[in-house]
N, C-alpha and C. Protein backbone atom coordinates (compact mmCIF):
# COMPACT_ATOMS: atom_id res chain seq x y z
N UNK A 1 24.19 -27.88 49.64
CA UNK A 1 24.96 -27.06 50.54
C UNK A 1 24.32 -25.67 50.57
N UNK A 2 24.36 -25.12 51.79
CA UNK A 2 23.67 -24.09 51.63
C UNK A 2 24.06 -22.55 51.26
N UNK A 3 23.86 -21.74 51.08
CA UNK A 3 24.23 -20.25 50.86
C UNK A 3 25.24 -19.86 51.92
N UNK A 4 24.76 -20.11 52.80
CA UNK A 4 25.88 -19.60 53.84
C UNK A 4 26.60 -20.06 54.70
N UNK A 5 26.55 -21.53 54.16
CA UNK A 5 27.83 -22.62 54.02
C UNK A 5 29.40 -22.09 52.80
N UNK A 6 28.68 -21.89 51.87
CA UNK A 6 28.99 -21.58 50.63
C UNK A 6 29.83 -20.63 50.80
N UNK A 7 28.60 -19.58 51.53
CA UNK A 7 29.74 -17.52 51.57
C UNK A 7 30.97 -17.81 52.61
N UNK A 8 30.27 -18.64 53.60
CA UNK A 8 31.44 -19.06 54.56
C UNK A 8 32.53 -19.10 54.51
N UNK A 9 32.66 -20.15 53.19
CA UNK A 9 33.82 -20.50 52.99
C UNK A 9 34.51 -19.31 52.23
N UNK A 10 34.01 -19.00 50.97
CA UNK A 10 34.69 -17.47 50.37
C UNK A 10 35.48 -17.71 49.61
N UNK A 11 35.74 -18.93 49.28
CA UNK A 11 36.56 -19.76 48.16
C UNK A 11 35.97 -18.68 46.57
N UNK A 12 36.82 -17.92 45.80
CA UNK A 12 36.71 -17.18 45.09
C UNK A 12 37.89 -18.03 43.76
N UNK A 13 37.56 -18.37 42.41
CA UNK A 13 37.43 -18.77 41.39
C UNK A 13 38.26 -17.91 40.30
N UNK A 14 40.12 -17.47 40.01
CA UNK A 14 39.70 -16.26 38.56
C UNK A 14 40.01 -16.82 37.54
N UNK A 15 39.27 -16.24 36.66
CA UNK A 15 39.78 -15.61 35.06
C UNK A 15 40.19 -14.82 34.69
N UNK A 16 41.01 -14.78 34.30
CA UNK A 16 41.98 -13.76 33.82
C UNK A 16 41.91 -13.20 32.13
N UNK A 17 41.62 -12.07 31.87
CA UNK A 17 41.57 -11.77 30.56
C UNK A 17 41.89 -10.59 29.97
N UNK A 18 42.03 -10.36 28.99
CA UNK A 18 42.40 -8.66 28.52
C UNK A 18 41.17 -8.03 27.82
N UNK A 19 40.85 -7.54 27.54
CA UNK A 19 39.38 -6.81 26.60
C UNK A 19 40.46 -6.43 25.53
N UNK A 20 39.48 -7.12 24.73
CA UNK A 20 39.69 -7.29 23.16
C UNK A 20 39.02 -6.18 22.54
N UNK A 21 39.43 -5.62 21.24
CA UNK A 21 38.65 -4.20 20.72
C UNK A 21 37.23 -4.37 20.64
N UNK A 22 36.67 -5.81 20.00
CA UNK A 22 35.61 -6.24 19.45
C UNK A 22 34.33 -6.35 20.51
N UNK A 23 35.35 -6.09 21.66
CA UNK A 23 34.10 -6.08 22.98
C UNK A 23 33.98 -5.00 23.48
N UNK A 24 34.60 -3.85 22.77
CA UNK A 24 33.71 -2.55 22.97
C UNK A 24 32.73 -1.53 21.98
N UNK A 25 32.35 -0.63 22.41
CA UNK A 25 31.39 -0.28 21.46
C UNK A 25 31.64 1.01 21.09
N UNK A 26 30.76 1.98 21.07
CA UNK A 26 31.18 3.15 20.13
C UNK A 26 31.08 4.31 21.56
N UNK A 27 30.95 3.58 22.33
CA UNK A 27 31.17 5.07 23.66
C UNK A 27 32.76 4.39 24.51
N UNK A 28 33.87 3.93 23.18
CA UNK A 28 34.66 2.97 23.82
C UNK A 28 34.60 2.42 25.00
N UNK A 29 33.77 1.59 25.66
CA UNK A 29 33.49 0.63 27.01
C UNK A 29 33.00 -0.38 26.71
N UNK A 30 33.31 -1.47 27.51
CA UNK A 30 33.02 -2.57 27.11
C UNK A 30 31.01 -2.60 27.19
N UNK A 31 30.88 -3.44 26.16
CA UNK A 31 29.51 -3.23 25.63
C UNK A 31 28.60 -4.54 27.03
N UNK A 32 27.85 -3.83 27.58
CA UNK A 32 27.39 -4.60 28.42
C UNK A 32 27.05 -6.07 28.50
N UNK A 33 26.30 -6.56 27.31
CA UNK A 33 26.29 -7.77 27.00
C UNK A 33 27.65 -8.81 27.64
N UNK A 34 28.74 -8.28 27.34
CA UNK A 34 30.02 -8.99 27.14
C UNK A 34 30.35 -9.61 28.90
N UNK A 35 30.11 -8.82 29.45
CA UNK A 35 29.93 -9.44 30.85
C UNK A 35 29.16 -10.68 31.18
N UNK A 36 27.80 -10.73 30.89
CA UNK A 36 27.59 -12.00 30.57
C UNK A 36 28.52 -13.18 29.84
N UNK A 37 29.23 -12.99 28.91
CA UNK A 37 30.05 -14.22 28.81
C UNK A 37 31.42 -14.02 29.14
N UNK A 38 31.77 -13.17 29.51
CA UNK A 38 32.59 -13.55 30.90
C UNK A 38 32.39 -14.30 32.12
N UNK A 39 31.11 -13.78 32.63
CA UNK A 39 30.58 -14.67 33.73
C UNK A 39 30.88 -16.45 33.07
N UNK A 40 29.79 -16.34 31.96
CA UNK A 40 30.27 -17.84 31.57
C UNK A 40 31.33 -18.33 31.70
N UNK A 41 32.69 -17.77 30.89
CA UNK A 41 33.82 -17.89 31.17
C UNK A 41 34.66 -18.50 32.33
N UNK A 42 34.14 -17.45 33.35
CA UNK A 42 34.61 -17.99 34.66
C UNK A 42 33.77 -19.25 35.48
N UNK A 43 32.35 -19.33 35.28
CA UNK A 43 31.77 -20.38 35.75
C UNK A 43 32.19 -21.45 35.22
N UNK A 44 32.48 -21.62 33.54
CA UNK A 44 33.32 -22.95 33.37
C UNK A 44 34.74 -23.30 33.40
N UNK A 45 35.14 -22.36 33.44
CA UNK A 45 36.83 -22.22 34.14
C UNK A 45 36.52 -22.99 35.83
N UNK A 46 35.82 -22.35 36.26
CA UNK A 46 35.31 -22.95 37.94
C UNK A 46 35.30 -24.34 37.93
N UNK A 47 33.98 -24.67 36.80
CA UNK A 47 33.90 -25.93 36.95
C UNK A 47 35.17 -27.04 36.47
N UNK A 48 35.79 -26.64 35.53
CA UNK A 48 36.88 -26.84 34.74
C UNK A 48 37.97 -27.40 36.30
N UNK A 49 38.17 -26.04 36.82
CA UNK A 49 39.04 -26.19 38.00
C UNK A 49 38.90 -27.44 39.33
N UNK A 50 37.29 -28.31 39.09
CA UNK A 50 37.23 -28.19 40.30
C UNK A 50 37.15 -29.88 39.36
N UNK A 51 37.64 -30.05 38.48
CA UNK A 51 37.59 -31.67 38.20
C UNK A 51 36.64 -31.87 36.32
N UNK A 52 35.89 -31.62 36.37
CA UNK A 52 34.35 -31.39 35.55
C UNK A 52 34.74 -30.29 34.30
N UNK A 53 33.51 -30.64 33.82
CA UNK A 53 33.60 -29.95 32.39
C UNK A 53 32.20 -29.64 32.00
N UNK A 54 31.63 -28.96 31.48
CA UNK A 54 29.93 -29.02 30.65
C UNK A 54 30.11 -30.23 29.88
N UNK A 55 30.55 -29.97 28.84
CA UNK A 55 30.88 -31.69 27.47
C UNK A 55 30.46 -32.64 28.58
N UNK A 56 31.39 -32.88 29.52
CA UNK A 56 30.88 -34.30 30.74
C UNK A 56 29.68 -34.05 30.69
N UNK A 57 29.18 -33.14 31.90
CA UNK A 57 27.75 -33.16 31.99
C UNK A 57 26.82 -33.26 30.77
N UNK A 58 27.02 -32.57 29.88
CA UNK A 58 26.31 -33.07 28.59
C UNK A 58 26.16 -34.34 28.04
N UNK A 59 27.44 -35.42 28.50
CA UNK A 59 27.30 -36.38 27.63
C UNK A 59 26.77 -37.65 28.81
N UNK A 60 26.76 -37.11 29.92
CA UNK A 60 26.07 -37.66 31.30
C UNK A 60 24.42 -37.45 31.19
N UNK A 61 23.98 -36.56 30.22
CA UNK A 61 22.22 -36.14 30.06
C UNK A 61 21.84 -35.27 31.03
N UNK A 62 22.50 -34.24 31.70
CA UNK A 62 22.35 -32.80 32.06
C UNK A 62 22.91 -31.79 31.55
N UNK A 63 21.93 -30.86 31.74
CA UNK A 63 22.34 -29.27 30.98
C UNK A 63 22.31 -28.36 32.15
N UNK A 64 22.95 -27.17 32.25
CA UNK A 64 22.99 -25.86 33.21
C UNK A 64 22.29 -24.89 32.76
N UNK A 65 21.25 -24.62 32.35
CA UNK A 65 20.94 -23.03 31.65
C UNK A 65 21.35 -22.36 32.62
N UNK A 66 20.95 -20.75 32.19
CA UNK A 66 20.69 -19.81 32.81
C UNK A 66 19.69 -19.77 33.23
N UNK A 67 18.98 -19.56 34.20
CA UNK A 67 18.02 -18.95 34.90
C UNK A 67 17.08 -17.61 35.00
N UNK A 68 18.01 -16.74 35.76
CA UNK A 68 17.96 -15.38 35.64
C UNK A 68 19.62 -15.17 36.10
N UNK A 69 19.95 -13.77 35.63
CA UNK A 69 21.42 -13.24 35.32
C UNK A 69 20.87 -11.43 35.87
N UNK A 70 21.64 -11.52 36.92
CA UNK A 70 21.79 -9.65 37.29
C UNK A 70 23.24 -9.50 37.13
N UNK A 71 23.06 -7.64 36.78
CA UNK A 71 24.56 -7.40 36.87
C UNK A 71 24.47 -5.77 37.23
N UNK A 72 25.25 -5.59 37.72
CA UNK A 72 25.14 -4.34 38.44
C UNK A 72 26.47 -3.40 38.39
N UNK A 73 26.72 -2.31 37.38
CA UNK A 73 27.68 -1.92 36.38
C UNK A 73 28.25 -0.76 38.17
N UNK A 74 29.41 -0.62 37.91
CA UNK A 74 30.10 0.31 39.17
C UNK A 74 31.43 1.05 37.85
N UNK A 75 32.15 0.70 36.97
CA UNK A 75 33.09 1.37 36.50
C UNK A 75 32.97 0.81 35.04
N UNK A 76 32.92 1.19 34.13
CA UNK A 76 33.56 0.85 32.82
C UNK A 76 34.66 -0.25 32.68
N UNK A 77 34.67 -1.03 31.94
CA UNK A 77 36.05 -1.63 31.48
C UNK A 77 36.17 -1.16 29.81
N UNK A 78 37.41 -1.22 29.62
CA UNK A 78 37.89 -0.03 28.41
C UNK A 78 39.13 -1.26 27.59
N UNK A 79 39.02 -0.92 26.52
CA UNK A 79 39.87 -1.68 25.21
C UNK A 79 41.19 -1.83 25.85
N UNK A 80 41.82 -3.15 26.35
CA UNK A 80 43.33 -3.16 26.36
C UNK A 80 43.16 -3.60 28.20
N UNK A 81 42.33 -3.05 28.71
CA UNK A 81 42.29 -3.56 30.26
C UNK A 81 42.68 -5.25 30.79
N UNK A 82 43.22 -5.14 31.97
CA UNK A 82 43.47 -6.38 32.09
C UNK A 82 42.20 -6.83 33.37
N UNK A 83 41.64 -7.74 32.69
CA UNK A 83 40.21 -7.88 33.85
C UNK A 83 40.45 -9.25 34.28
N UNK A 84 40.14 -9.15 35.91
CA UNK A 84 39.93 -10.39 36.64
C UNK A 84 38.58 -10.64 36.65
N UNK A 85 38.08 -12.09 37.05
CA UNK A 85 36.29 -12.23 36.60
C UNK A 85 36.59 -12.94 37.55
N UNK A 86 36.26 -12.61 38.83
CA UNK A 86 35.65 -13.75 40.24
C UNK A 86 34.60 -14.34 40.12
N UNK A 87 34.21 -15.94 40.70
CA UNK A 87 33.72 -16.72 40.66
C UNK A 87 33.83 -17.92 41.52
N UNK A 88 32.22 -17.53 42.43
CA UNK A 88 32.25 -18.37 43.69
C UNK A 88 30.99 -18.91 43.08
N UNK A 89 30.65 -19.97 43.88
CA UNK A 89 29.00 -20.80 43.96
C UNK A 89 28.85 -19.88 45.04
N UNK A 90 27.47 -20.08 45.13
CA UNK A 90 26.83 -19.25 46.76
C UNK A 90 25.69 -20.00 46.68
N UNK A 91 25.15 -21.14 45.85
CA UNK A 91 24.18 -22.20 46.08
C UNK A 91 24.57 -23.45 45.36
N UNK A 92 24.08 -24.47 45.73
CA UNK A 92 24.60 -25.79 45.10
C UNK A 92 23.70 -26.74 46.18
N UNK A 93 22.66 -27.17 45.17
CA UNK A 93 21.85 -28.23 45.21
C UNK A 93 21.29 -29.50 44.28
N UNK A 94 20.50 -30.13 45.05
CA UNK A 94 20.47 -31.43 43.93
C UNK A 94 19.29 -30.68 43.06
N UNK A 95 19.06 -29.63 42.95
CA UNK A 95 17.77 -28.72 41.59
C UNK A 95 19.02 -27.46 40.65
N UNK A 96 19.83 -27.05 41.80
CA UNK A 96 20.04 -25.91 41.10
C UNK A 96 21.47 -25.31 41.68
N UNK A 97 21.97 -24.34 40.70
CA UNK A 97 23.03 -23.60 41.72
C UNK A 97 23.55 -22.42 41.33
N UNK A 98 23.92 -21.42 41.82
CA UNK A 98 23.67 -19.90 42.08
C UNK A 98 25.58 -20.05 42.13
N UNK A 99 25.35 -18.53 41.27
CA UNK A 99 27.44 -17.74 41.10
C UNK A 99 26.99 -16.63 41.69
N UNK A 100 28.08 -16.17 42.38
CA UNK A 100 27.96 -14.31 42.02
C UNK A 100 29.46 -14.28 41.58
N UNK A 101 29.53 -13.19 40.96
CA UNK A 101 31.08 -13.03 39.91
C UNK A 101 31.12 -11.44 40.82
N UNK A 102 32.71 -11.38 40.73
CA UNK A 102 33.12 -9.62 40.67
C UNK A 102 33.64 -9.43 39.46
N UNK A 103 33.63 -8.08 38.23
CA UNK A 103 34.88 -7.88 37.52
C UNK A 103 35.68 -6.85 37.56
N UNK A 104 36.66 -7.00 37.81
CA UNK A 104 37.50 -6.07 38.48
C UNK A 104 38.75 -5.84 37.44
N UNK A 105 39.13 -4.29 37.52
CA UNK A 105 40.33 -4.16 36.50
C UNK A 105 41.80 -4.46 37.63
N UNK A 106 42.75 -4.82 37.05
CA UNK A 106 43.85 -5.55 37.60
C UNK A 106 44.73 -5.36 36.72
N UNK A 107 46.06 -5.17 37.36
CA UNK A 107 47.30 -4.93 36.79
C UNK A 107 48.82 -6.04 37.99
N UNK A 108 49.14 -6.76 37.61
CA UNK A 108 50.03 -7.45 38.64
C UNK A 108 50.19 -8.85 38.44
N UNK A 109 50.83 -9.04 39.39
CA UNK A 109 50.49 -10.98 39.26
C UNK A 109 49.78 -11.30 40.79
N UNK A 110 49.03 -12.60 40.15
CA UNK A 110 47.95 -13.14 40.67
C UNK A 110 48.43 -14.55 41.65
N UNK A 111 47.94 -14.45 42.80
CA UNK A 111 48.16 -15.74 43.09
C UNK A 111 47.55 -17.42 42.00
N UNK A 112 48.42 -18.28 41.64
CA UNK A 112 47.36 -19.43 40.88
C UNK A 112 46.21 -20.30 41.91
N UNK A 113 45.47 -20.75 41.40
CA UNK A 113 44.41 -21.72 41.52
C UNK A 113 43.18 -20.30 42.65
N UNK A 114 42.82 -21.31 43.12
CA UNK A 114 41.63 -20.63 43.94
C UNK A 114 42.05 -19.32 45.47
N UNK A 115 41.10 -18.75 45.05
CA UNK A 115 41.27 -17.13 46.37
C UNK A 115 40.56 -17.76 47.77
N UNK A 116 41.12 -17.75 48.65
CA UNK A 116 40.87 -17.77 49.93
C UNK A 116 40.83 -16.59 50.23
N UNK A 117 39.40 -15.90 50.85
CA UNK A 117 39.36 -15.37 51.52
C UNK A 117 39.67 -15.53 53.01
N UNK A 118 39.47 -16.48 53.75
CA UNK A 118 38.93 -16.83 55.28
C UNK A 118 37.81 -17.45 55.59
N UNK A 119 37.59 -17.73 56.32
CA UNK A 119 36.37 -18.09 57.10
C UNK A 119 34.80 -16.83 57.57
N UNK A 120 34.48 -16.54 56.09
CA UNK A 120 33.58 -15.78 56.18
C UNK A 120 33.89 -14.07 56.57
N UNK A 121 35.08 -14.09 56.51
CA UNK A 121 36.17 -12.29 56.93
C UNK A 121 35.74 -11.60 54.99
N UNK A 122 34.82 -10.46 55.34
CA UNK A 122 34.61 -9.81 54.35
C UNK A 122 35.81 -9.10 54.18
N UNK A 123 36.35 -9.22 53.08
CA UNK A 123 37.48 -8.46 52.09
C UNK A 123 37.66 -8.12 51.25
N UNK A 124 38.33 -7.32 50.39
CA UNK A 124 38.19 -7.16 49.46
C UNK A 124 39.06 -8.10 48.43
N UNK A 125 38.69 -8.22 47.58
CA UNK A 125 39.46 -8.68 46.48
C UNK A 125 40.25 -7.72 45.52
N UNK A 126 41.22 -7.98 44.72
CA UNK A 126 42.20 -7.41 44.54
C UNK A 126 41.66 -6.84 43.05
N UNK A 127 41.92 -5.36 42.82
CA UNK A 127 41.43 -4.89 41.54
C UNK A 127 40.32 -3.47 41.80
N UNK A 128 40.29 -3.32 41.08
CA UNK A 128 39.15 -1.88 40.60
C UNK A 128 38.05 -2.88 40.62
N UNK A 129 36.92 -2.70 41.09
CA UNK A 129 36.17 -2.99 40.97
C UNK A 129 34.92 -2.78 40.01
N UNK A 130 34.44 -3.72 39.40
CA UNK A 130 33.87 -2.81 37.93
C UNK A 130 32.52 -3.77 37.73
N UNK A 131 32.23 -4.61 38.08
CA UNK A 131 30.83 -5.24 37.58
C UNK A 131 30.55 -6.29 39.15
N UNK A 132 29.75 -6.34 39.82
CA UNK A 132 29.22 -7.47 40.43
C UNK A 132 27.93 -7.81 39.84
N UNK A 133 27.39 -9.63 39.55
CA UNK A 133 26.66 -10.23 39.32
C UNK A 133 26.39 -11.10 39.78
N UNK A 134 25.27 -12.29 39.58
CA UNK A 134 25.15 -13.35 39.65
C UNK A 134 24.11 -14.28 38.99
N UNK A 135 24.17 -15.01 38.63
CA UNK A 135 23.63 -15.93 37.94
C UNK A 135 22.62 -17.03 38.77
N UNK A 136 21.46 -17.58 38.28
CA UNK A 136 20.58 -19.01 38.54
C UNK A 136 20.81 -20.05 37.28
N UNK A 137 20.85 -21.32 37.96
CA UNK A 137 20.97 -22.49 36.92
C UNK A 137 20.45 -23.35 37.60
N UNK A 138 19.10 -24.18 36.63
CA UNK A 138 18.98 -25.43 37.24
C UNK A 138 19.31 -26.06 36.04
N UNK A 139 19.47 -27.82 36.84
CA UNK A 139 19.60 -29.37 36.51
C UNK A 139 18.43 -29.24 35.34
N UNK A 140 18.71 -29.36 34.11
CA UNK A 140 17.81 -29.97 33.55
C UNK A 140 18.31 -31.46 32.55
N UNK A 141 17.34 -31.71 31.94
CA UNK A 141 17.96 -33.54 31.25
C UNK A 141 18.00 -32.56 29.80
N UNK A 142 19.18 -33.27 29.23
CA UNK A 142 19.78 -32.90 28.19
C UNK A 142 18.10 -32.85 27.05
N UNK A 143 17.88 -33.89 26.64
CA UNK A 143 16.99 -34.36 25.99
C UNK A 143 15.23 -33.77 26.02
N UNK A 144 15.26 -33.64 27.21
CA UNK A 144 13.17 -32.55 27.06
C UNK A 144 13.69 -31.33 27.91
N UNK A 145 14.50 -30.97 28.76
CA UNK A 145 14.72 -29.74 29.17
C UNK A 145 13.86 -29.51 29.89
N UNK A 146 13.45 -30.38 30.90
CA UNK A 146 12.59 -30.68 32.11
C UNK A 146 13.71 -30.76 33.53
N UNK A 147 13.30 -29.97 34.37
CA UNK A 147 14.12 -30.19 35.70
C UNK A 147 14.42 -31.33 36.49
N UNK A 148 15.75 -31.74 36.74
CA UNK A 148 16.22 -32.84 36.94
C UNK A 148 16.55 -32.75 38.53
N UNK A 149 16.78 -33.81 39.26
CA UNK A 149 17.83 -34.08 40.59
C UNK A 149 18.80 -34.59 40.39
N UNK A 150 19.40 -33.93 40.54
CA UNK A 150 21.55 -34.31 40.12
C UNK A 150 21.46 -35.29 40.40
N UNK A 151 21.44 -35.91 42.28
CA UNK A 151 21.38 -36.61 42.62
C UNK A 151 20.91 -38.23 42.28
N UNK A 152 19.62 -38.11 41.37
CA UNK A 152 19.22 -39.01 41.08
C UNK A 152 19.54 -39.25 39.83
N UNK A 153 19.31 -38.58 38.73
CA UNK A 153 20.05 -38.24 37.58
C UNK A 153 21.19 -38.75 37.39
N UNK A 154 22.12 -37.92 37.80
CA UNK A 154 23.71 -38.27 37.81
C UNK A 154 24.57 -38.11 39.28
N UNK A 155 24.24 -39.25 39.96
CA UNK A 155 24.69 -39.41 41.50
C UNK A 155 26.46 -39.16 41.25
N UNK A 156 27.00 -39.73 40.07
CA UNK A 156 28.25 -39.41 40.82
C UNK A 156 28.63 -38.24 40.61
N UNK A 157 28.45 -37.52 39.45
CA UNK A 157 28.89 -36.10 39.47
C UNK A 157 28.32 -35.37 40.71
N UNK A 158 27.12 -35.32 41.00
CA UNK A 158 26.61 -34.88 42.38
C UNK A 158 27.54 -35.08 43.52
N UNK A 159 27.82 -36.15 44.08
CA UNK A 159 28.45 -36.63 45.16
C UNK A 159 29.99 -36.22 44.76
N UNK A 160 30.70 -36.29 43.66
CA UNK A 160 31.88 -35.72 43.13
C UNK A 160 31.72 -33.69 43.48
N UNK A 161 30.78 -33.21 43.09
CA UNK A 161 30.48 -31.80 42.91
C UNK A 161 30.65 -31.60 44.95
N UNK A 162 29.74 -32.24 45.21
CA UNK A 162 29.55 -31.88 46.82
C UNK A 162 30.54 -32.54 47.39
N UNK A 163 31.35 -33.60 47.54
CA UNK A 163 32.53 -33.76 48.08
C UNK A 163 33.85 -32.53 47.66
N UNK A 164 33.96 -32.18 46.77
CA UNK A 164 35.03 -31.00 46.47
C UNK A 164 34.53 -29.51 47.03
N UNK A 165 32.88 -29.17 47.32
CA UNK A 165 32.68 -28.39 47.72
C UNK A 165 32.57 -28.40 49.53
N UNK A 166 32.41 -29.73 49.55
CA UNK A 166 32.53 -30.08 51.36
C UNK A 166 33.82 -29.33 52.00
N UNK A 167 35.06 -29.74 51.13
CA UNK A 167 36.47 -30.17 51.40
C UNK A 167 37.72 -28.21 51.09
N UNK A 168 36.58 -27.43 50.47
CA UNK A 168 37.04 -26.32 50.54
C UNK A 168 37.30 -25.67 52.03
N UNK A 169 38.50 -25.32 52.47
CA UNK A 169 38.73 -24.77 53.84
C UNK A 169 38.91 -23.05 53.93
């Protein structure tokens, strides 16, 4: 599916979390690293949400690495904050597939399950806005860590993955 099949849709993913003391550092803010596994967080919360699990895929003989990971800092998050971690795909293929996350500070209640934006209507999402990123992952086989085709590899999770991503409105 392509990128801008994907943005189209705008189907947005949260996690919900508080910052814990241990994830800040000595200029009290959350210590940059820690965003990275948030991102994680929410990418397997995503996948979690959408049927799937890593353990599955693992015990199916595919792995997700990371790829490459940007992140691009706009506000601090601070000890005690309540942070939302958005999480869309914006690629998904039979090699590989691409997140971008927002993290945003938030105070309120949240709608449950998945954010509809619209049909490609840029908006904002709800919160202070405090980190945008995104992540690369390809298919590799559990076992040599050589690049795989979902498809051929593991057809039904593939065809499972792209039927739930077809069916987002």
């Amino acid at each position: 599916m392509s990128r801008e099949e994907l943005k189209k849709k705008a189907l947005w993913f949260m996690t919900r979390l508080r910052v814990r003391y241990q994830e800040t550092d000595q200029m009290a803010v959350v210590y940059h690293a820690n965003y990275l596994t948030w991102f994680e967080m929410g990418r397997t919360n995503m996948i979690r949400d959408l049927g799937f699990s890593y353990f599955e895929m693992e015990e199916q003989g595919v792995m997700l690495p990371v790829i490459d990971a940007n992140l691009s800092f706009r506000q601090p998050a601070h000890y005690d904050d309540e942070i939302v971690v958005y999480t869309r795909m914006t690629v998904f293929s039979k090699l590989r597939i691409e997140y971008e996350y927002e993290v945003r500070r938030f105070s309120g209640s949240l709608p449950e399950g998945p954010l509809v934006l619209g049909q490609g209507d840029v908006q904002e999402l709800p919160g202070e806005l405090l980190v945008i990123g995104s992540t690369k992952h390809v298919w590799v086989g559990k076992n040599d860590w050589k690049p795989v085709r979902l498809d051929k590899t593991v057809p039904k999770l593939y065809n499972a993955l792209e039927g739930k991503l077809r069916t987002w409105n």
